[in-house]
C-alpha atoms as a PDB file:
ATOM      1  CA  UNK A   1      38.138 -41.058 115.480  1.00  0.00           C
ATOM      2  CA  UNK A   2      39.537 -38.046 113.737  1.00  0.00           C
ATOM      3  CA  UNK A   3      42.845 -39.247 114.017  1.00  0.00           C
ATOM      4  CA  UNK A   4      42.486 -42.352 112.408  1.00  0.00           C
ATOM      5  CA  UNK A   5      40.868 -41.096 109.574  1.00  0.00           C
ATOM      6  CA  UNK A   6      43.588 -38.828 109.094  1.00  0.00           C
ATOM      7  CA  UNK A   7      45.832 -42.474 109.865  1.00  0.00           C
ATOM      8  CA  UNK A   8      43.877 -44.315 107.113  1.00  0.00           C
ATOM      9  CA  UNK A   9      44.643 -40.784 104.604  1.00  0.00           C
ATOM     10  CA  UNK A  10      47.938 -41.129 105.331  1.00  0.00           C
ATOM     11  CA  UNK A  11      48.131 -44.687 104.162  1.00  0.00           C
ATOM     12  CA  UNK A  12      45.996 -43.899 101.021  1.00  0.00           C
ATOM     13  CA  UNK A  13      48.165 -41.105 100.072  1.00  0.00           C
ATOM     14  CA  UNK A  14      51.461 -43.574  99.840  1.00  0.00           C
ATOM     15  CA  UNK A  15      49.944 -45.083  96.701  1.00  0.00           C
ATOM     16  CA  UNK A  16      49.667 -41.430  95.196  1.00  0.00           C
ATOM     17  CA  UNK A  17      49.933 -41.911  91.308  1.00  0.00           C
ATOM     18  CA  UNK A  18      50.492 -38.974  89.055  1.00  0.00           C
ATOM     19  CA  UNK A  19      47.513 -38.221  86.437  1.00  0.00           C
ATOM     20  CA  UNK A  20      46.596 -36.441  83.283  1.00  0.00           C
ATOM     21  CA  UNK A  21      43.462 -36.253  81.412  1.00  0.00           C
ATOM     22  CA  UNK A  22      43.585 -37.322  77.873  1.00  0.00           C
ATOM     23  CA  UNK A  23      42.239 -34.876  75.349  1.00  0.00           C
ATOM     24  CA  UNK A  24      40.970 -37.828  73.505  1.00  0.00           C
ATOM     25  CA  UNK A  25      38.182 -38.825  75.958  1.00  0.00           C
ATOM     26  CA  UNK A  26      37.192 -35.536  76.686  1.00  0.00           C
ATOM     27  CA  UNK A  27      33.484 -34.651  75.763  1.00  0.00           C
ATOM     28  CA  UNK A  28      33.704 -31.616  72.809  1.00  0.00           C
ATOM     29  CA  UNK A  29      32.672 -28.867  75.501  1.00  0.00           C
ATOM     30  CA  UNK A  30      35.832 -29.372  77.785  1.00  0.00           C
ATOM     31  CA  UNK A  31      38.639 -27.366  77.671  1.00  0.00           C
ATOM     32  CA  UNK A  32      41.849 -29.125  78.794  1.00  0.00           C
ATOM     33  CA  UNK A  33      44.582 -27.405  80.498  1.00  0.00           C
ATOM     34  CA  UNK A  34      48.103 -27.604  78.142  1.00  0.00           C
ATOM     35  CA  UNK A  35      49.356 -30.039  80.885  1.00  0.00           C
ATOM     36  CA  UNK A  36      46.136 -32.101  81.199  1.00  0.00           C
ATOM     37  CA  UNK A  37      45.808 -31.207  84.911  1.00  0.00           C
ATOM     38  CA  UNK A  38      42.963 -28.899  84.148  1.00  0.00           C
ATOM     39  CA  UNK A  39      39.061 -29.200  82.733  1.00  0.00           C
ATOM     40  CA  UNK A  40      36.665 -26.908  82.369  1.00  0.00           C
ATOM     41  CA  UNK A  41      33.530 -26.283  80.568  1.00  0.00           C
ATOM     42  CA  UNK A  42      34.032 -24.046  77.609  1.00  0.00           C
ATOM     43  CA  UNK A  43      30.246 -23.352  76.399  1.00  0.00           C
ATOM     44  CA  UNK A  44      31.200 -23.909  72.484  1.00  0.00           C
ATOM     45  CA  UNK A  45      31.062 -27.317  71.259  1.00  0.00           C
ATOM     46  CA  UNK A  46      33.940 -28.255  69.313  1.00  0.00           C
ATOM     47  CA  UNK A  47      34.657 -29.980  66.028  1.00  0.00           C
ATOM     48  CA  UNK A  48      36.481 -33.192  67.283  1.00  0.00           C
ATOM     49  CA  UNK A  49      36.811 -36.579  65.759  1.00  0.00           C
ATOM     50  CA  UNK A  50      34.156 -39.083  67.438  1.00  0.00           C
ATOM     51  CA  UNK A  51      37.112 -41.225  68.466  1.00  0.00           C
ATOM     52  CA  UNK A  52      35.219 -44.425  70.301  1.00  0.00           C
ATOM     53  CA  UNK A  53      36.624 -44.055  73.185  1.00  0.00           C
ATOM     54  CA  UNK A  54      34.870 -40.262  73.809  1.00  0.00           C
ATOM     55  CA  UNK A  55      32.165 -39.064  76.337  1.00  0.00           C
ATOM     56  CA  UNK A  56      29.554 -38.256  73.755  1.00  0.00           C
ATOM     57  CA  UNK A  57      26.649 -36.976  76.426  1.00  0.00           C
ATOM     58  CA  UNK A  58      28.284 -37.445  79.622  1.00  0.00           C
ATOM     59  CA  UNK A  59      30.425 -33.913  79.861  1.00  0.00           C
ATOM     60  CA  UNK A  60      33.111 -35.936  81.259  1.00  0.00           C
ATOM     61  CA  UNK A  61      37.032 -36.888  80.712  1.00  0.00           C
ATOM     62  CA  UNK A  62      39.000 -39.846  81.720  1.00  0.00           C
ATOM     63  CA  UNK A  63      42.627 -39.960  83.000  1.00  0.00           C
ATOM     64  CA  UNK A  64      45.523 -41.378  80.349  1.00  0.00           C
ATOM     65  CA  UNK A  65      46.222 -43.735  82.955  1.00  0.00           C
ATOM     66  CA  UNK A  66      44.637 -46.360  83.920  1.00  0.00           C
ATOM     67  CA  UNK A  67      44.674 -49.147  85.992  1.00  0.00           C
ATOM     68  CA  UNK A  68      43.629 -52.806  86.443  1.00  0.00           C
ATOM     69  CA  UNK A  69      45.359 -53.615  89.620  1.00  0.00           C
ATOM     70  CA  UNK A  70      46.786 -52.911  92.812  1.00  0.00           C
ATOM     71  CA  UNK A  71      45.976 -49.624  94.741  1.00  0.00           C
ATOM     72  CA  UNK A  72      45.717 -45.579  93.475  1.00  0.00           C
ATOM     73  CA  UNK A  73      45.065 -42.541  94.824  1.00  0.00           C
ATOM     74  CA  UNK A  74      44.767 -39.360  93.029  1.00  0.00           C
ATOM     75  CA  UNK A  75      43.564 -35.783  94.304  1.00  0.00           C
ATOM     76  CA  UNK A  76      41.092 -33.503  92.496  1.00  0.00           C
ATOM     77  CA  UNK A  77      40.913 -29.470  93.360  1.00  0.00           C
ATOM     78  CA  UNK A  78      37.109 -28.601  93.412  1.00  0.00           C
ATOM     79  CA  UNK A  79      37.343 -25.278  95.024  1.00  0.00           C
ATOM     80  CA  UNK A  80      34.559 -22.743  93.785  1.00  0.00           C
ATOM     81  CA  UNK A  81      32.457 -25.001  91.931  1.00  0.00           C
ATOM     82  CA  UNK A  82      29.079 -25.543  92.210  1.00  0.00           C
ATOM     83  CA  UNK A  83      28.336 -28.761  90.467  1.00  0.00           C
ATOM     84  CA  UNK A  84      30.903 -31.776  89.666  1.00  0.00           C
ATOM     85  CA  UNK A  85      31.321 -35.576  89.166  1.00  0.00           C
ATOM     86  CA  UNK A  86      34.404 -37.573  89.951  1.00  0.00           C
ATOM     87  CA  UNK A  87      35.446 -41.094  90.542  1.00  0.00           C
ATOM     88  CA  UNK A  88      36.761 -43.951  88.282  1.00  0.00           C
ATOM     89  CA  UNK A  89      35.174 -45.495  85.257  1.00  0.00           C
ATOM     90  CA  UNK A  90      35.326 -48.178  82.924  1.00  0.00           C
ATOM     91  CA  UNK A  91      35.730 -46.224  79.427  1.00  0.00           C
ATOM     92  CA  UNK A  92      31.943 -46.199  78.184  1.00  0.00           C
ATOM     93  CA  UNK A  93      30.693 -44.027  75.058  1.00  0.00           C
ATOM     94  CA  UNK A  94      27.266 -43.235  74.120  1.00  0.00           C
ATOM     95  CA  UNK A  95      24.047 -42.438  76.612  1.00  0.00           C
ATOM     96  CA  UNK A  96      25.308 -43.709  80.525  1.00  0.00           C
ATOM     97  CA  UNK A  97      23.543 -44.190  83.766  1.00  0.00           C
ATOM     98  CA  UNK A  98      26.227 -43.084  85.825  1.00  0.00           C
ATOM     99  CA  UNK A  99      26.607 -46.044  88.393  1.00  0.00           C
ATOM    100  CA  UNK A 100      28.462 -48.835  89.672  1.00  0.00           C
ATOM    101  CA  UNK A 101      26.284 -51.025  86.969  1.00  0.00           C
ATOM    102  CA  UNK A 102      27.578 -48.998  84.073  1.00  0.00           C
ATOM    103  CA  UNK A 103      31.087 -48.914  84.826  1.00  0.00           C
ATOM    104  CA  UNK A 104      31.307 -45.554  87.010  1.00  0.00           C
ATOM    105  CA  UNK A 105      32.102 -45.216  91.382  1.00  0.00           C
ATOM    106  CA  UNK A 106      31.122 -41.728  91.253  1.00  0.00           C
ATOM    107  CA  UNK A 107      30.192 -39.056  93.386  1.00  0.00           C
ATOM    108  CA  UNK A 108      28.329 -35.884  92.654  1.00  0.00           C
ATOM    109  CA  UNK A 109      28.048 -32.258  93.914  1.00  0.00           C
ATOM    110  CA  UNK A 110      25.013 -30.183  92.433  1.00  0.00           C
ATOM    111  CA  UNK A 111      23.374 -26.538  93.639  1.00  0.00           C
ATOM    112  CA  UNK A 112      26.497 -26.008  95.724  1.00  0.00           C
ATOM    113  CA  UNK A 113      25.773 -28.172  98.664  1.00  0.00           C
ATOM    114  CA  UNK A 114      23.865 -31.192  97.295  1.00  0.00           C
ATOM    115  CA  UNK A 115      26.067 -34.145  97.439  1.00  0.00           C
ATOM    116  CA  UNK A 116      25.147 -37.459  96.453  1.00  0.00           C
ATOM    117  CA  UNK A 117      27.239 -41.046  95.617  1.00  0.00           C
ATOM    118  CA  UNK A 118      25.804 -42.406  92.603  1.00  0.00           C
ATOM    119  CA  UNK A 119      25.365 -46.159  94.223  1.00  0.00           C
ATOM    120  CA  UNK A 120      22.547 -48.100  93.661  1.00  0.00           C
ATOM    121  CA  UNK A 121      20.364 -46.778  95.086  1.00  0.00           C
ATOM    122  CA  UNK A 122      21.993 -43.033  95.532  1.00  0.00           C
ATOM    123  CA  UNK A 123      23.111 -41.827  98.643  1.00  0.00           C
ATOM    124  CA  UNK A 124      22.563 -38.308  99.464  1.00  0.00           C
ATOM    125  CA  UNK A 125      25.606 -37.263 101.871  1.00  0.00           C
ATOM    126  CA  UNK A 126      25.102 -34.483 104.459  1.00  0.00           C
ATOM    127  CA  UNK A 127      28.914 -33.350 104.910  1.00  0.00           C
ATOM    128  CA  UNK A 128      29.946 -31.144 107.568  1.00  0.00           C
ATOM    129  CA  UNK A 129      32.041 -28.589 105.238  1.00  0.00           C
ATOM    130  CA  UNK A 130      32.316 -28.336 101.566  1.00  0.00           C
ATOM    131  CA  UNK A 131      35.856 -30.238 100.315  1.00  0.00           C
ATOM    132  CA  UNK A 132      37.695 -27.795  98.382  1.00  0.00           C
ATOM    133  CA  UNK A 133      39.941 -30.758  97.501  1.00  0.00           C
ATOM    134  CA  UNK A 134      38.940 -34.509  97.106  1.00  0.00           C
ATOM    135  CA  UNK A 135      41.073 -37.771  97.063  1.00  0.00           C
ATOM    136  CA  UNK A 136      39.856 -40.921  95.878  1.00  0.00           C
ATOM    137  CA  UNK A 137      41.380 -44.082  96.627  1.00  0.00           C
ATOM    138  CA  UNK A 138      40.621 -47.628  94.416  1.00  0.00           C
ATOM    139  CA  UNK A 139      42.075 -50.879  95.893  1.00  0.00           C
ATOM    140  CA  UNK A 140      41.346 -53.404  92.805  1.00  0.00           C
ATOM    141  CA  UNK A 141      41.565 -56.715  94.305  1.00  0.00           C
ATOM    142  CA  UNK A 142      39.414 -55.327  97.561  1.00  0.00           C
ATOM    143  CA  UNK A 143      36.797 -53.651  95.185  1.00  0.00           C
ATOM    144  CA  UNK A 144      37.486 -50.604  97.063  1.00  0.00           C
ATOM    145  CA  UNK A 145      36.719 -47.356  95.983  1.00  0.00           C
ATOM    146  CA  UNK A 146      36.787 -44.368  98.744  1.00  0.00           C
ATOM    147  CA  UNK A 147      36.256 -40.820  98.382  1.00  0.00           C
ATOM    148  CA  UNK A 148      38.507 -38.280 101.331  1.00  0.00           C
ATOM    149  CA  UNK A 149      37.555 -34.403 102.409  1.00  0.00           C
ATOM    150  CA  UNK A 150      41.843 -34.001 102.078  1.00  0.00           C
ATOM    151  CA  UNK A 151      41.569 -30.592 104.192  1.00  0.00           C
ATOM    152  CA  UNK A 152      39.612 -32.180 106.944  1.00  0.00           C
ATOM    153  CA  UNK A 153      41.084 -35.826 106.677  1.00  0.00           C
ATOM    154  CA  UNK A 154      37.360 -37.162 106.293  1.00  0.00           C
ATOM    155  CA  UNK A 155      36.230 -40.125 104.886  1.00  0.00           C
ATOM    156  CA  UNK A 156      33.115 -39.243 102.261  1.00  0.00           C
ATOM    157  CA  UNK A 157      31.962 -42.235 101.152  1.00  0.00           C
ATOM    158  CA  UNK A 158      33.341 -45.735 100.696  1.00  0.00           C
ATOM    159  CA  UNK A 159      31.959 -48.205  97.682  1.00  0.00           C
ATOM    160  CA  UNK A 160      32.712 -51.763  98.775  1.00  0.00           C
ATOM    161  CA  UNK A 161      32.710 -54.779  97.209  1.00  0.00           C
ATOM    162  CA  UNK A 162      33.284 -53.671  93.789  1.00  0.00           C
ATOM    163  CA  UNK A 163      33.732 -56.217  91.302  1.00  0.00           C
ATOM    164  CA  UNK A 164      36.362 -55.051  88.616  1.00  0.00           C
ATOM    165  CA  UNK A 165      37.124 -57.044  85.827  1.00  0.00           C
ATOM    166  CA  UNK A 166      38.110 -54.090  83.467  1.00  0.00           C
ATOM    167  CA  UNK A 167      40.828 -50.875  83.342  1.00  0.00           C
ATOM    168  CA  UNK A 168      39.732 -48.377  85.731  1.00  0.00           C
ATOM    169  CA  UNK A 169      40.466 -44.805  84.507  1.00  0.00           C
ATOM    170  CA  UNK A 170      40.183 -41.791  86.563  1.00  0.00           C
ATOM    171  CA  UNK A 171      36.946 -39.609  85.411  1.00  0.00           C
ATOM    172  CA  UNK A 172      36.491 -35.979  85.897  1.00  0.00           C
ATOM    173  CA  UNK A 173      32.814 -33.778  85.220  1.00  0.00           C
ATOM    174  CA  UNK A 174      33.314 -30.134  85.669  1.00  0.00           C
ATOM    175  CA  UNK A 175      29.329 -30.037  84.814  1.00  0.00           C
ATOM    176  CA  UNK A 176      28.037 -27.094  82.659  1.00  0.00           C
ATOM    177  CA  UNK A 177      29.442 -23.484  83.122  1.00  0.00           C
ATOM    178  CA  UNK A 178      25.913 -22.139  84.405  1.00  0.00           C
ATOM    179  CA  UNK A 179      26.911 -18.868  82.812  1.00  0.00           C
ATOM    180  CA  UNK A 180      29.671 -18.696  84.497  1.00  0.00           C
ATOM    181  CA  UNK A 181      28.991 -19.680  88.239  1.00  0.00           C
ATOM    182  CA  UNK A 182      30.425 -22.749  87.370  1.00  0.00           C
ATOM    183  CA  UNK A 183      33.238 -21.570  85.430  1.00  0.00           C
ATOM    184  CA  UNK A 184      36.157 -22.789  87.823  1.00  0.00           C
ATOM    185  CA  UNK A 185      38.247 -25.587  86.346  1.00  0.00           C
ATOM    186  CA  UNK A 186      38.334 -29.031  87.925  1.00  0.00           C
ATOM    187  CA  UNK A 187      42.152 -29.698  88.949  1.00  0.00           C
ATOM    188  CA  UNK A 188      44.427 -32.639  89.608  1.00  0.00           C
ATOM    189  CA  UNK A 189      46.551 -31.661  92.313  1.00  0.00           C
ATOM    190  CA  UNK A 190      49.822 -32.919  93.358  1.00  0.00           C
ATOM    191  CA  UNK A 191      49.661 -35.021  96.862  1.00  0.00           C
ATOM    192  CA  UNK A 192      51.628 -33.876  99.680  1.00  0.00           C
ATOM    193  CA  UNK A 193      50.963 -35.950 102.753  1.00  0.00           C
ATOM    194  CA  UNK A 194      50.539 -34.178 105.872  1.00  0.00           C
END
C-alpha cells in the first residue's frame, strides 16, 4: 500500500508548478518573505490599500498564479507550527466560511495535533505523524483536490468531485502568532521527487 502511495506522489509531483504569494492578497497582518515564498503572522496590522481582491478577515494569502485547468502540485513547509490552513481558493473578500461552498478545498491544523478538512461536513483526520511538509495536488477537469504527508508519501485527504468553474489560486493561513508559539513562517518549498 505504502508503495503506491509513494507511486501516486511520484506522479503528482511531475506536474510541480513553481509559486509565489502575492503581496496584494495578503491579509494586513502577514508578513511576506522578499521572494514571496514566505508568510508569517506579524502581530501589527498594517496600513494597506483595501485592494478587492484582499483577505479582509480570513488571515490568509493567495498564490500569483493561478489556474483554471489541467493539473498542479505545489509543496508547503509547515514545520514548527501549531495552527495553519492551506489548499486552493477561488479569490473571495469579505467574511468566508471556509469550504468547498465558498470557494476554498482546505485543510486545517489547530492546537498542534488537531487536523481537520474543511468539507461539508468537516472531517477530523487522525494522522499517524505530524507533516512537516505538505503537497497538494488539484486536477481541474477531475475536480480533484488531494492533500500528501511528502516525508511519509501519505495521502491526507482527497476532495472529489469538485466542480470548478473559476481560477483556482493557491491559499496559505499561517494563523495568529499565539505570542510567538506560532511564530514559524509558512513556506513554499521547491519539489524534488524522490
Amino acid at each position: 500500500m505504502k508503495e503506491l502511495v509513494q507511486t501516486a506522489l511520484k506522479r503528482v509531483q511531475q506536474y510541480a508548478v513553481d509559486v509565489t504569494l502575492d503581496p496584494d492578497t495578503a491579509h494586513p497582518n502577514l508578513i511576506l518573505s522578499k521572494g514571496g515564498r514566505q508568510v508569517y503572522h506579524g502581530d501589527v496590522r498594517k496600513n494597506l490599500p483595501d485592494n478587492p481582491e484582499r483577505f479582509s478577515s480570513c488571515v490568509c494569502v493567495l498564490g500569483k498564479q493561478s489556474f483554471s485547468s489541467g493539473r498542479f502540485y505545489f509543496e508547503v513547509q509547515v514545520k514548527g507550527k501549531t495552527r495553519w490552513d492551506l489548499g486552493v481558493a477561488i479569490n473571495r473578500k469579505g467574511e468566508i466560511t471556509v469550504s468547498p461552498e465558498e470557494g476554498f478545498w482546505t485543510i486545517w491544523l489547530r492546537n498542534g495535533n488537531e487536523y481537520e478538512v474543511l468539507d461539508d461536513p468537516s472531517v477530523r483526520l487522525s494522522l499517524k505523524c505530524r507533516p512537516e511538509k505538505v503537497g497538494v495536488f488539484v486536477d481541474y477537469e477531475e475536480g480533484l483536490v488531494s492533500f500528501y504527508d511528502v516525508d511519509s508519501a501519505a495521502l491526507i485527504y482527497s476532495f472529489t468531485d469538485c466542480s470548478f468553474t473559476e481560477k483556482l489560486f493557491p491559499v496559505l493561513g499561517p494563523c495568529l502568532n499565539e505570542g510567538g508559539k506560532n511564530s514559524a513562517p509558512l513556506i513554499i518549498s521547491p519539489v524534488s521527487v524522490k
